[in-house]
Protein backbone atom coordinates (compact mmCIF):
# COMPACT_ATOMS: atom_id res chain seq x y z
CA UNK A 1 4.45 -0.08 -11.61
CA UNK A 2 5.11 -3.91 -11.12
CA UNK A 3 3.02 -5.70 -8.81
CA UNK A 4 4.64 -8.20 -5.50
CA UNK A 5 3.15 -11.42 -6.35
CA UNK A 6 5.55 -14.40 -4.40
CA UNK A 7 5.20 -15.22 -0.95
CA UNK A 8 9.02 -14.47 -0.95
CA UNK A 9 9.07 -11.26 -2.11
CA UNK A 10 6.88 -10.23 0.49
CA UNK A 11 8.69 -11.63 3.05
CA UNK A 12 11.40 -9.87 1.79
CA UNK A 13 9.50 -6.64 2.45
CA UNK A 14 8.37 -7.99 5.98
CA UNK A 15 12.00 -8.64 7.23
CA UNK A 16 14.10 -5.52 6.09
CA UNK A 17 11.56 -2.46 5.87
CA UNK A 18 11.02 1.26 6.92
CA UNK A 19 7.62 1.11 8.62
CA UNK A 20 5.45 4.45 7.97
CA UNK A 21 1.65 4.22 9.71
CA UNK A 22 -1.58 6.39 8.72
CA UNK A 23 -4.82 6.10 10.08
CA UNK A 24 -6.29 3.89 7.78
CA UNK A 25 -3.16 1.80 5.91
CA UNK A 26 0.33 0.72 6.97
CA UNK A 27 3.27 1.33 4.54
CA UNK A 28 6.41 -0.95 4.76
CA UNK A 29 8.91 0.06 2.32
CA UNK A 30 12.42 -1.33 1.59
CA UNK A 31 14.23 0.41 -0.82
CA UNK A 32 16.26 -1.76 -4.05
CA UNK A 33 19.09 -0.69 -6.30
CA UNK A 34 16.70 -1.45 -9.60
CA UNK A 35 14.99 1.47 -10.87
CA UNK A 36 10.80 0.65 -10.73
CA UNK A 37 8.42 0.74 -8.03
CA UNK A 38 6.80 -2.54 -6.87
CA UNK A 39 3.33 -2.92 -4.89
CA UNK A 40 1.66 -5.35 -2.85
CA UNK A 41 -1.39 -5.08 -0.81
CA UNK A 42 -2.56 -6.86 2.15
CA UNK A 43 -5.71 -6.53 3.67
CA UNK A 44 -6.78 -9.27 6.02
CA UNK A 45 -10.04 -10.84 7.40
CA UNK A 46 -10.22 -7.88 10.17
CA UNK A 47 -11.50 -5.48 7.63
CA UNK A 48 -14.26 -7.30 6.69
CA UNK A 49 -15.96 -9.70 4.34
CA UNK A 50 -14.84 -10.65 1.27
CA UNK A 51 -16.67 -8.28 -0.75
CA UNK A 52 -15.45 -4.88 2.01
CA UNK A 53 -11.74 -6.27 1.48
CA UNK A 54 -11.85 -6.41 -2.67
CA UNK A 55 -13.39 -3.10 -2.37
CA UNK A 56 -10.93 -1.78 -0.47
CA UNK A 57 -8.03 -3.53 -3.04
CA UNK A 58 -10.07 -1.61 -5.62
CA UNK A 59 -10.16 0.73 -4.19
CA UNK A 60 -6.07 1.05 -3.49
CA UNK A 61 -5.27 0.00 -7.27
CA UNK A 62 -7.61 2.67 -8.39
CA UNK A 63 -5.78 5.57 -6.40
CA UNK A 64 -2.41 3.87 -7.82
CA UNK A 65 -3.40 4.66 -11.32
CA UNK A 66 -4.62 7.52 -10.58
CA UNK A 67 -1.53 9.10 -8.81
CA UNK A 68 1.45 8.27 -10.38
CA UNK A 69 3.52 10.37 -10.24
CA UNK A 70 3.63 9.72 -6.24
CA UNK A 71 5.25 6.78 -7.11
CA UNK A 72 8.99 6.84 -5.75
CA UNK A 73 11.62 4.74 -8.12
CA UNK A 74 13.62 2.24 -6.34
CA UNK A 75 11.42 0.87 -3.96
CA UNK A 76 9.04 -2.02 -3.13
CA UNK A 77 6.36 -1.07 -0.75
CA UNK A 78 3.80 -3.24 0.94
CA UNK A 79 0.29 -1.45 1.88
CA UNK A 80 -1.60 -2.90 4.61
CA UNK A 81 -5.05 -2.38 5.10
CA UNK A 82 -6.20 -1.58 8.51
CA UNK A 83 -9.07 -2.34 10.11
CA UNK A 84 -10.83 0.82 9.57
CA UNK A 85 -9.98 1.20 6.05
CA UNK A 86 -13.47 -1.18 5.64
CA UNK A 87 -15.67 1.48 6.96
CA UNK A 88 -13.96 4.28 5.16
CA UNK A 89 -15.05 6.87 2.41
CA UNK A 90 -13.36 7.29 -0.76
CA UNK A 91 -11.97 10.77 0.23
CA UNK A 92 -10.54 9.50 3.54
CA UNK A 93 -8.73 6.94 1.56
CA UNK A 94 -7.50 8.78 -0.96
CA UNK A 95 -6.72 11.49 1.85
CA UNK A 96 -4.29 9.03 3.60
CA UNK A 97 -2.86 7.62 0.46
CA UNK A 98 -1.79 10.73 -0.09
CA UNK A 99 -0.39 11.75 3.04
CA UNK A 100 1.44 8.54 3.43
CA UNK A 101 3.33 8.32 0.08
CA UNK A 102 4.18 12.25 0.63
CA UNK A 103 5.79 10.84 4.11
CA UNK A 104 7.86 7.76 2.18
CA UNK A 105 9.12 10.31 -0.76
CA UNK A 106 11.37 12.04 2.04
């Protein structure tokens, strides 16, 4: 698992992407020709303070390493944090993590 570091390549993301939306995150995936999976995550001032939106970054790497084999090959995906995502338990996160990368593996 690589992470998206350059303001480009998440632009890249932004422009050409297949949008999927949970309660709690966004997914924007664009699929590549190279064969690894690439991750970025947003999560702007709307979820909270600076110590709620590191948590929450935590709180996404954490379920990354956990879960890999969810991880699809050939893609870049961008997870946004939503709003809600501040408030939210562990389980619920994990819950739509889930869900969401089960949706993107079709």
């Amino acid at each position: 698992m690589l992470s998206i570091t350059s303001k480009r390549e998440y632009q890249n993301v932004y422009k050409e992407n297949i949008k999927t939306e949970g309660n709690l995150f966004i997914f924007l995936k664009k699929k590549i020709l190279e064969d690894y999976f690439a991750v970025g995550i947003v999560v702007s001032k709307k979820v909270g303070n600076a110590v709620i939106r590191n948590k929450v970054k935590r709180r996404i790497r954490a379920f990354l390493r956990e879960h890999e084999e969810l991880h699809p090959t050939g893609v870049k995906l961008v997870i946004v944090a939503k709003p809600e995502a501040g408030t939210a338990i562990w389980q619920k996160i994990k819950d739509d993590l889930i869900q969401l990368f089960e949706i993107i593996q079709k």
